[in-house]
PDB file of N, CA and C in Angstrom:
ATOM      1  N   UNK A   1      40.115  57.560 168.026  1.00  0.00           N
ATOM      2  CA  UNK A   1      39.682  58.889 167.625  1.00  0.00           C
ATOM      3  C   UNK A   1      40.475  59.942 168.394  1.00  0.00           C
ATOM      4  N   UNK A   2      40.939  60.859 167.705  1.00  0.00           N
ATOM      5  CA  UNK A   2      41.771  62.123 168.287  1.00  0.00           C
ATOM      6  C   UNK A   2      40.945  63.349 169.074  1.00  0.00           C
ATOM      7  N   UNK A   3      41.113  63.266 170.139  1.00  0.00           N
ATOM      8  CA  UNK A   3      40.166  64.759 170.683  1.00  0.00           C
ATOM      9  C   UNK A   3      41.410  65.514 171.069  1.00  0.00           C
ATOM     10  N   UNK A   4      41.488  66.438 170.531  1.00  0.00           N
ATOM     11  CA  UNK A   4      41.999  68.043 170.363  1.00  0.00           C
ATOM     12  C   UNK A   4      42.455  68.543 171.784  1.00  0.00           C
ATOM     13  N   UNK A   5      40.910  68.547 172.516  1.00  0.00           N
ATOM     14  CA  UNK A   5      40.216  69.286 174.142  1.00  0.00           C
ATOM     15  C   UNK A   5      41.359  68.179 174.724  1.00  0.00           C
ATOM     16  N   UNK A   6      41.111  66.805 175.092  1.00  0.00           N
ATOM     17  CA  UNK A   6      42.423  66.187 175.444  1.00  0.00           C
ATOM     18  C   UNK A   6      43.473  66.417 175.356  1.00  0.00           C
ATOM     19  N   UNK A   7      44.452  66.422 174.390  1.00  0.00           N
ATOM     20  CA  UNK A   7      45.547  66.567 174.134  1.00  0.00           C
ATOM     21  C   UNK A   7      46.181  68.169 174.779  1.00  0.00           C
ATOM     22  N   UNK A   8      45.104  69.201 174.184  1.00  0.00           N
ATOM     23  CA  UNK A   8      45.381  70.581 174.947  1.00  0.00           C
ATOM     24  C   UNK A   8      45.603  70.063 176.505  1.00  0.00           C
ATOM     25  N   UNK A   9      44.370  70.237 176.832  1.00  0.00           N
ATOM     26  CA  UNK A   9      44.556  69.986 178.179  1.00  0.00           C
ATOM     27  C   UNK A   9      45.593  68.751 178.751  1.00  0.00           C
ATOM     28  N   UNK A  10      46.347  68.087 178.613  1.00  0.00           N
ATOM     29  CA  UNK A  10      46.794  67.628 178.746  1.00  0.00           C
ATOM     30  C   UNK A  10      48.303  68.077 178.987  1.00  0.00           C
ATOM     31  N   UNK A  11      48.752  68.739 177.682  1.00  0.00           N
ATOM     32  CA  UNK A  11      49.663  70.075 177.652  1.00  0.00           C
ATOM     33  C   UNK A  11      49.476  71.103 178.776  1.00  0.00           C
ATOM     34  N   UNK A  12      48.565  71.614 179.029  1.00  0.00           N
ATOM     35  CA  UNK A  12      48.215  72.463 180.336  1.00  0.00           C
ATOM     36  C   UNK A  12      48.217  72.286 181.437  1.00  0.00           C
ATOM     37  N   UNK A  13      48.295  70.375 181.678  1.00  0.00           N
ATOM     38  CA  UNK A  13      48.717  69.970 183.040  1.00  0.00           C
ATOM     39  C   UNK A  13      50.020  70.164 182.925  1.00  0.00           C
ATOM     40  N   UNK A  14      50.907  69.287 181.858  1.00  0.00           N
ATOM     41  CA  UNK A  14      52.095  69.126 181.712  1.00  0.00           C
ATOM     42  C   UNK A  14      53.079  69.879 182.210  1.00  0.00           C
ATOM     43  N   UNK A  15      52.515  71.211 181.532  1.00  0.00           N
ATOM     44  CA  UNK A  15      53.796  72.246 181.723  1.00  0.00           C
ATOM     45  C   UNK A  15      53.491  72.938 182.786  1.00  0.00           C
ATOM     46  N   UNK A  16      53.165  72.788 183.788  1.00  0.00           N
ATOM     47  CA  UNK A  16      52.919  73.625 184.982  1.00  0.00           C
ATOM     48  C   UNK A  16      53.961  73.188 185.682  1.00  0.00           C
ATOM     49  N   UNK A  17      54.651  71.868 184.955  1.00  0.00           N
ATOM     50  CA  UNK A  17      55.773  70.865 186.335  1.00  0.00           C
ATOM     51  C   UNK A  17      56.864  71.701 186.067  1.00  0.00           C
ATOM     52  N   UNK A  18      56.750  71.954 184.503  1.00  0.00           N
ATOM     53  CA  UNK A  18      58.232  72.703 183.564  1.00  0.00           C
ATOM     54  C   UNK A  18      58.115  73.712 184.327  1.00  0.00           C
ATOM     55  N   UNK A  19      57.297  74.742 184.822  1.00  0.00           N
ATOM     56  CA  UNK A  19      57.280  76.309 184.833  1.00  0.00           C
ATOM     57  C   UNK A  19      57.633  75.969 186.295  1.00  0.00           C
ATOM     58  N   UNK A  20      56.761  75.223 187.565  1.00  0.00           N
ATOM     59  CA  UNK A  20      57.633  74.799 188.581  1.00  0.00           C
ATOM     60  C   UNK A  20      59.269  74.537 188.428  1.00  0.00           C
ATOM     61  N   UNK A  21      59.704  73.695 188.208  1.00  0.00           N
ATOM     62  CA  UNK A  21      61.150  73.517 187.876  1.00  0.00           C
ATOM     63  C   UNK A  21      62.049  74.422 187.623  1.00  0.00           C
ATOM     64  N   UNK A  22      61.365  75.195 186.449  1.00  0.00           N
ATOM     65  CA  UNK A  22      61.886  76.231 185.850  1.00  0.00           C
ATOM     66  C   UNK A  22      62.193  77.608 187.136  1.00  0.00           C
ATOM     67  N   UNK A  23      60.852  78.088 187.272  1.00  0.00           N
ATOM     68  CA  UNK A  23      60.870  79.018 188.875  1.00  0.00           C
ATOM     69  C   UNK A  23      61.688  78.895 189.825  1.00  0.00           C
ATOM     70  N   UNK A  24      61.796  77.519 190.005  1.00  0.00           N
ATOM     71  CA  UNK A  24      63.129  77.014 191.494  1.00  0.00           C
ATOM     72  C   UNK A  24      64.253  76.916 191.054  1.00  0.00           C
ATOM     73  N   UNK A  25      64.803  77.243 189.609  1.00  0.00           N
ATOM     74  CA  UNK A  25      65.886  76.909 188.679  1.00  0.00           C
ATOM     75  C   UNK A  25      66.017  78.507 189.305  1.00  0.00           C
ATOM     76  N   UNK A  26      65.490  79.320 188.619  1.00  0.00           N
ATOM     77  CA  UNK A  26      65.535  80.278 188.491  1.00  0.00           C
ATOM     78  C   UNK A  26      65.639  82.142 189.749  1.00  0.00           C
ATOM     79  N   UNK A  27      65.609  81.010 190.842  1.00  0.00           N
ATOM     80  CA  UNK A  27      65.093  81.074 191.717  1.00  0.00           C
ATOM     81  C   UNK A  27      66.479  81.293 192.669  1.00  0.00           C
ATOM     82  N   UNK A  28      66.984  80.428 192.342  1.00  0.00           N
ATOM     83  CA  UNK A  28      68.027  79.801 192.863  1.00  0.00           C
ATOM     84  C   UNK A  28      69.600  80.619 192.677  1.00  0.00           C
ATOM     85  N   UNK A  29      69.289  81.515 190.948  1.00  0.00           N
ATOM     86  CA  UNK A  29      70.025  82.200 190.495  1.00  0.00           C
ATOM     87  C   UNK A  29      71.315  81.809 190.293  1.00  0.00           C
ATOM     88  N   UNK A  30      72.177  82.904 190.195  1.00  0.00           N
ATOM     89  CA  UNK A  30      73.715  82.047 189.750  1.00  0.00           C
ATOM     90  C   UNK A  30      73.669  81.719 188.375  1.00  0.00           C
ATOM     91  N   UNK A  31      74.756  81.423 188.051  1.00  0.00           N
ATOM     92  CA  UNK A  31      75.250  80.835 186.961  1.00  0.00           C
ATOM     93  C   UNK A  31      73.933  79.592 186.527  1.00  0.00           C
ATOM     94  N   UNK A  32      73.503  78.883 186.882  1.00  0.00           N
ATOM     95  CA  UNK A  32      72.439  78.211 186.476  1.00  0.00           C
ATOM     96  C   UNK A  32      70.975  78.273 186.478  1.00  0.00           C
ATOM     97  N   UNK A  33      70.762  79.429 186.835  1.00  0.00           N
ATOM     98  CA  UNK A  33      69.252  80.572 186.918  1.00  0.00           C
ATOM     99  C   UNK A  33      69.619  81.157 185.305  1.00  0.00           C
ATOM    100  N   UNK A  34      70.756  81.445 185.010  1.00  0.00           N
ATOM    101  CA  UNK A  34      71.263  82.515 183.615  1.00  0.00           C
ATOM    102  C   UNK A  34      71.156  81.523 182.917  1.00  0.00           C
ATOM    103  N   UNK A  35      71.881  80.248 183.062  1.00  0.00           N
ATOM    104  CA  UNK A  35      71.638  79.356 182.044  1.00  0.00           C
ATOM    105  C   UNK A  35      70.140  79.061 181.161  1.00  0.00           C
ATOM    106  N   UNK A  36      69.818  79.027 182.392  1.00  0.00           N
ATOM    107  CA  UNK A  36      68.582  78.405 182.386  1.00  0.00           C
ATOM    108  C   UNK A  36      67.592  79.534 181.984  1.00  0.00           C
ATOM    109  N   UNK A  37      67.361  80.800 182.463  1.00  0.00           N
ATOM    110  CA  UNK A  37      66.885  81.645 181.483  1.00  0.00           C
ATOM    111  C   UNK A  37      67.244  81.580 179.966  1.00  0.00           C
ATOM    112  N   UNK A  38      68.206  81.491 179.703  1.00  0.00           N
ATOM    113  CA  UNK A  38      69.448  81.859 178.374  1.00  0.00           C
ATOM    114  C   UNK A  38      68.001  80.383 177.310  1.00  0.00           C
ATOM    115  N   UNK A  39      68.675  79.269 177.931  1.00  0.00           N
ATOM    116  CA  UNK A  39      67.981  77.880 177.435  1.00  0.00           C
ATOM    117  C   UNK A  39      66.038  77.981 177.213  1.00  0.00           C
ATOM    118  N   UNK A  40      65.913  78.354 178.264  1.00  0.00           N
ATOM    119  CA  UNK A  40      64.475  78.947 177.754  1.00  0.00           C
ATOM    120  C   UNK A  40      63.748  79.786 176.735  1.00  0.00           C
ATOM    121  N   UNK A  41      64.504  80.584 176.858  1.00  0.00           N
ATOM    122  CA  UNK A  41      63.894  82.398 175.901  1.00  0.00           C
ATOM    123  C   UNK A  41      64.672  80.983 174.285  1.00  0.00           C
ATOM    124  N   UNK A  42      65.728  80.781 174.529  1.00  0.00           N
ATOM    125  CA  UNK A  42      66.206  80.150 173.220  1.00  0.00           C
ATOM    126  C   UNK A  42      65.073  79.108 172.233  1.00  0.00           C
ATOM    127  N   UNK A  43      64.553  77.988 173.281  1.00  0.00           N
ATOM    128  CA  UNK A  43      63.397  76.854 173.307  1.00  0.00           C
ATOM    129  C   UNK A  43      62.859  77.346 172.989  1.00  0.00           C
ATOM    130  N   UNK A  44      62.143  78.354 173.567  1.00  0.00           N
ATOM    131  CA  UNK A  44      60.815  78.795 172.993  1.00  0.00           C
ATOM    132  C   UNK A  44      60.603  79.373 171.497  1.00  0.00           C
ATOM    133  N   UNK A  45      61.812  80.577 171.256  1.00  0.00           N
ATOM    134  CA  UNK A  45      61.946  80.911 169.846  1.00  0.00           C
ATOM    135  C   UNK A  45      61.915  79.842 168.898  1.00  0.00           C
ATOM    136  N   UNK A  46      62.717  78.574 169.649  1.00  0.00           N
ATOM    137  CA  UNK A  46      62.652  77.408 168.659  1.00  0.00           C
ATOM    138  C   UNK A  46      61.756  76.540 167.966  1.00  0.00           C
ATOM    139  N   UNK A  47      60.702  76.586 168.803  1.00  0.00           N
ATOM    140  CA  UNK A  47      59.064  75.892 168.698  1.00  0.00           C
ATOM    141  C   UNK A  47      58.177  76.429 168.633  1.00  0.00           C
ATOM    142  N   UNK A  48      58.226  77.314 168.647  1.00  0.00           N
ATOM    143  CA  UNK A  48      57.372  78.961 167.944  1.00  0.00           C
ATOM    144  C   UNK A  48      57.669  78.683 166.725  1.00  0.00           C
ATOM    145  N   UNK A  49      58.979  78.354 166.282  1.00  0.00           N
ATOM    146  CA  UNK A  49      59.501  78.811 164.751  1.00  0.00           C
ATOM    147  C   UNK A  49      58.696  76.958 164.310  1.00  0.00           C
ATOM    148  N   UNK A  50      59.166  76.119 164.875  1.00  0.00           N
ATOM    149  CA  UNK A  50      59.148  74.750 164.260  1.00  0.00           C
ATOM    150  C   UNK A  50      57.151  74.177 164.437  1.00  0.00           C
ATOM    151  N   UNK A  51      56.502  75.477 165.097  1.00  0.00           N
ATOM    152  CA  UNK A  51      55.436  75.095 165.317  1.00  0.00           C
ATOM    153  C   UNK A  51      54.966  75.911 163.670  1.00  0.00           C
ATOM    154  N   UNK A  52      55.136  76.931 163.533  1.00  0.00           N
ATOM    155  CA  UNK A  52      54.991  77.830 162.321  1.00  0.00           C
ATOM    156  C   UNK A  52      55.287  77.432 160.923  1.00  0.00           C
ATOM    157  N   UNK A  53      56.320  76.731 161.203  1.00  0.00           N
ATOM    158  CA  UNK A  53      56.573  75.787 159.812  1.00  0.00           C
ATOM    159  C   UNK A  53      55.959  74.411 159.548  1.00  0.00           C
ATOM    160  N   UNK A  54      55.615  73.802 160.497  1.00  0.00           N
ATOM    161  CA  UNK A  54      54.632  72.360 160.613  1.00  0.00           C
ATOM    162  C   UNK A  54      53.369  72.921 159.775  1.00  0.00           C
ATOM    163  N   UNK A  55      52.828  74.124 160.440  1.00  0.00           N
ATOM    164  CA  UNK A  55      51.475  74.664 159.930  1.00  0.00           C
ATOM    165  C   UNK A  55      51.405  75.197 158.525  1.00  0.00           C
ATOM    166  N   UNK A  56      52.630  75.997 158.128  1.00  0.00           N
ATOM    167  CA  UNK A  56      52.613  76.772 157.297  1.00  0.00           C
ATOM    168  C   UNK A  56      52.899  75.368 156.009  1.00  0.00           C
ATOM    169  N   UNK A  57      53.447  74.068 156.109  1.00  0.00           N
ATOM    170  CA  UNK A  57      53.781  73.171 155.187  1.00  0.00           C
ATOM    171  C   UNK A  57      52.471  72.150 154.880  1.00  0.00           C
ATOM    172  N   UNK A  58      51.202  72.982 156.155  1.00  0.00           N
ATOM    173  CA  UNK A  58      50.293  72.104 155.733  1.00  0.00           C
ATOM    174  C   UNK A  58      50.314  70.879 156.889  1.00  0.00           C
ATOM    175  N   UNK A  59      50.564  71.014 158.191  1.00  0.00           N
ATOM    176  CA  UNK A  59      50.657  70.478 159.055  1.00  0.00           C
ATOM    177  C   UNK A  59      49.704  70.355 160.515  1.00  0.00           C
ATOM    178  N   UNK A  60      48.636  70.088 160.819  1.00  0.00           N
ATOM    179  CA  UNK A  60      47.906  70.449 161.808  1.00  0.00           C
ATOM    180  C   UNK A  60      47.877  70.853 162.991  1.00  0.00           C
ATOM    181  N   UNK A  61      46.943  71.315 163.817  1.00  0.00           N
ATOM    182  CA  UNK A  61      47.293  71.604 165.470  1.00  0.00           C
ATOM    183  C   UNK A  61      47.513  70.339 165.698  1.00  0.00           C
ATOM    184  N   UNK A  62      47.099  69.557 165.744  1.00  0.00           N
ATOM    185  CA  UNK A  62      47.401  68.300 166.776  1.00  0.00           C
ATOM    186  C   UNK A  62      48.715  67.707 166.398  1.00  0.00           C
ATOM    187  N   UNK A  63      49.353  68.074 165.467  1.00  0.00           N
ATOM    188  CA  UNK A  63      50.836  67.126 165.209  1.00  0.00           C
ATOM    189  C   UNK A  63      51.547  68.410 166.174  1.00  0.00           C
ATOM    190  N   UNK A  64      51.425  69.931 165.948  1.00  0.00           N
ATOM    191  CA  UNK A  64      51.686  70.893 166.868  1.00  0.00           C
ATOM    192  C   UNK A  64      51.928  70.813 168.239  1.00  0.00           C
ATOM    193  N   UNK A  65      50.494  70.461 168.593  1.00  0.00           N
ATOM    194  CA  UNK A  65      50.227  70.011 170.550  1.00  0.00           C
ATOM    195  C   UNK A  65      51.176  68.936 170.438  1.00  0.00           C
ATOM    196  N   UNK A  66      51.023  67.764 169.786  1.00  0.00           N
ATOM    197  CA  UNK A  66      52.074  66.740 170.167  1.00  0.00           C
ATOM    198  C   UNK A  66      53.486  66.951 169.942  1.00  0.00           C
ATOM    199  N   UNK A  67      53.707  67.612 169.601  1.00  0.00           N
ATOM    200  CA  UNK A  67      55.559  68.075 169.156  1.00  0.00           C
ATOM    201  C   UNK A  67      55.640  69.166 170.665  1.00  0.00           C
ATOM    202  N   UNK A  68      54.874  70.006 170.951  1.00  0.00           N
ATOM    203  CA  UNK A  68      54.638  70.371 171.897  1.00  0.00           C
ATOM    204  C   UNK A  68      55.256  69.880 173.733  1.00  0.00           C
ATOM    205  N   UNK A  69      54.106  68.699 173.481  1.00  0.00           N
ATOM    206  CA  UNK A  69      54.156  67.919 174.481  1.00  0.00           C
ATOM    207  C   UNK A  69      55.575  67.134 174.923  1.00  0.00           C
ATOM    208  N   UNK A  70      56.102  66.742 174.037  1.00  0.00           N
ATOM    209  CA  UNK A  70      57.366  66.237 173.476  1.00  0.00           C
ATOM    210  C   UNK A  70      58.422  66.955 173.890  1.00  0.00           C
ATOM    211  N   UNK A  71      58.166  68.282 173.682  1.00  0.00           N
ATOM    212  CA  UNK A  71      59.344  69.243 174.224  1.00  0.00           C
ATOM    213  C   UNK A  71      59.365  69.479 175.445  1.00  0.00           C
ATOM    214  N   UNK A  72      58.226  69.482 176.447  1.00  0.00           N
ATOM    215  CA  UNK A  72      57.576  69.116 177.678  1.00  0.00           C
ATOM    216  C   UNK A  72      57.874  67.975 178.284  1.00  0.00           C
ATOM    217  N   UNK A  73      58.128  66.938 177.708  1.00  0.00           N
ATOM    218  CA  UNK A  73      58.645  65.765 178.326  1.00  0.00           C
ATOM    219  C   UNK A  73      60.282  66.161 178.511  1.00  0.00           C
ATOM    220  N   UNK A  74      60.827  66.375 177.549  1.00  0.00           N
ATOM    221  CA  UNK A  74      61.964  66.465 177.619  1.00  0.00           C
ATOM    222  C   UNK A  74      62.699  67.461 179.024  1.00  0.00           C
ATOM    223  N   UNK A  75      62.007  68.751 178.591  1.00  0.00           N
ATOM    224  CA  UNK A  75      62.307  70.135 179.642  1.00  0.00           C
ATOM    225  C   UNK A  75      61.812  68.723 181.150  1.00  0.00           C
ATOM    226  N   UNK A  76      61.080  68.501 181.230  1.00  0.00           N
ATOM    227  CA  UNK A  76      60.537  68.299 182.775  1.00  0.00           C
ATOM    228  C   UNK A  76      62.029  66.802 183.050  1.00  0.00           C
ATOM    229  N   UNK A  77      62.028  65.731 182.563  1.00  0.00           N
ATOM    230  CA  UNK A  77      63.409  65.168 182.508  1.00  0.00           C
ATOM    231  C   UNK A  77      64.304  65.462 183.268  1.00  0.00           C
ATOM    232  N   UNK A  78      64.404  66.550 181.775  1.00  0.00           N
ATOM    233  CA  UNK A  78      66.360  67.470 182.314  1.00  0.00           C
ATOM    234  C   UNK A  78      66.295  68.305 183.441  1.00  0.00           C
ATOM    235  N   UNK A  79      65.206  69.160 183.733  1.00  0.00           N
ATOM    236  CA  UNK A  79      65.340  69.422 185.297  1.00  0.00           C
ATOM    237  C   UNK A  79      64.794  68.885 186.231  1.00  0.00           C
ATOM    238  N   UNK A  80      64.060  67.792 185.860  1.00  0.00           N
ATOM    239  CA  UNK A  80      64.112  66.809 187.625  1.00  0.00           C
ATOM    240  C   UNK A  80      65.277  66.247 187.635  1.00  0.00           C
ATOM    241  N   UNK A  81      66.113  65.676 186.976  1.00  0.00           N
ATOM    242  CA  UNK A  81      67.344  65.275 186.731  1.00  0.00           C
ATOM    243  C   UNK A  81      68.362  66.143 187.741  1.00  0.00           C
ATOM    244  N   UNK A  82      68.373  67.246 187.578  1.00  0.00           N
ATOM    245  CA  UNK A  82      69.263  68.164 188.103  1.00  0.00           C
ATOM    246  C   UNK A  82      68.540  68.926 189.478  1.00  0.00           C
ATOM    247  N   UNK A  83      67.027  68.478 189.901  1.00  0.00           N
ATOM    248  CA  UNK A  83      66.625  69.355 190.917  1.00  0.00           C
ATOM    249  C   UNK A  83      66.953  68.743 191.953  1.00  0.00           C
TER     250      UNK A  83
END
């Protein structure tokens, strides 16, 4: 059975590691603080847009949160990778 309250919250732990990462990325400045702003503001427009079209084709929150989460795995990855 799918609970919703899970999955959110779950997302809400998640990305606190991204927004850490992100902060000390950013933090750090230089050429890879810009990047890394640049890559962000970009992501986000991107899954804003791909969250809007899931819904708008008739697609639910929870395929949403999980595409979500997904992008969250990825972001946290690529900058522990590089922290």
């Amino acid at each position: 059975m799918y609970n919703p309250f899970f999955s959110s919250f779950m997302l809400a732990i998640e990305v606190q590691r991204v927004i850490e990462l992100r902060l000390v990325r950013l933090a750090w400045g230089g050429r890879e603080g810009r990047a890394e702003m640049q890559s962000m503001v970009t992501e986000k427009v991107h899954a804003a847009g791909e969250a809007m079209t899931t819904l708008m084709l008739g697609g639910s929150p929870e395929t949403v949160i999980a595409r979500y989460r997904e992008h969250v795995a990825f972001n946290t990855k690529r900058l522990w990778a590089t922290a």
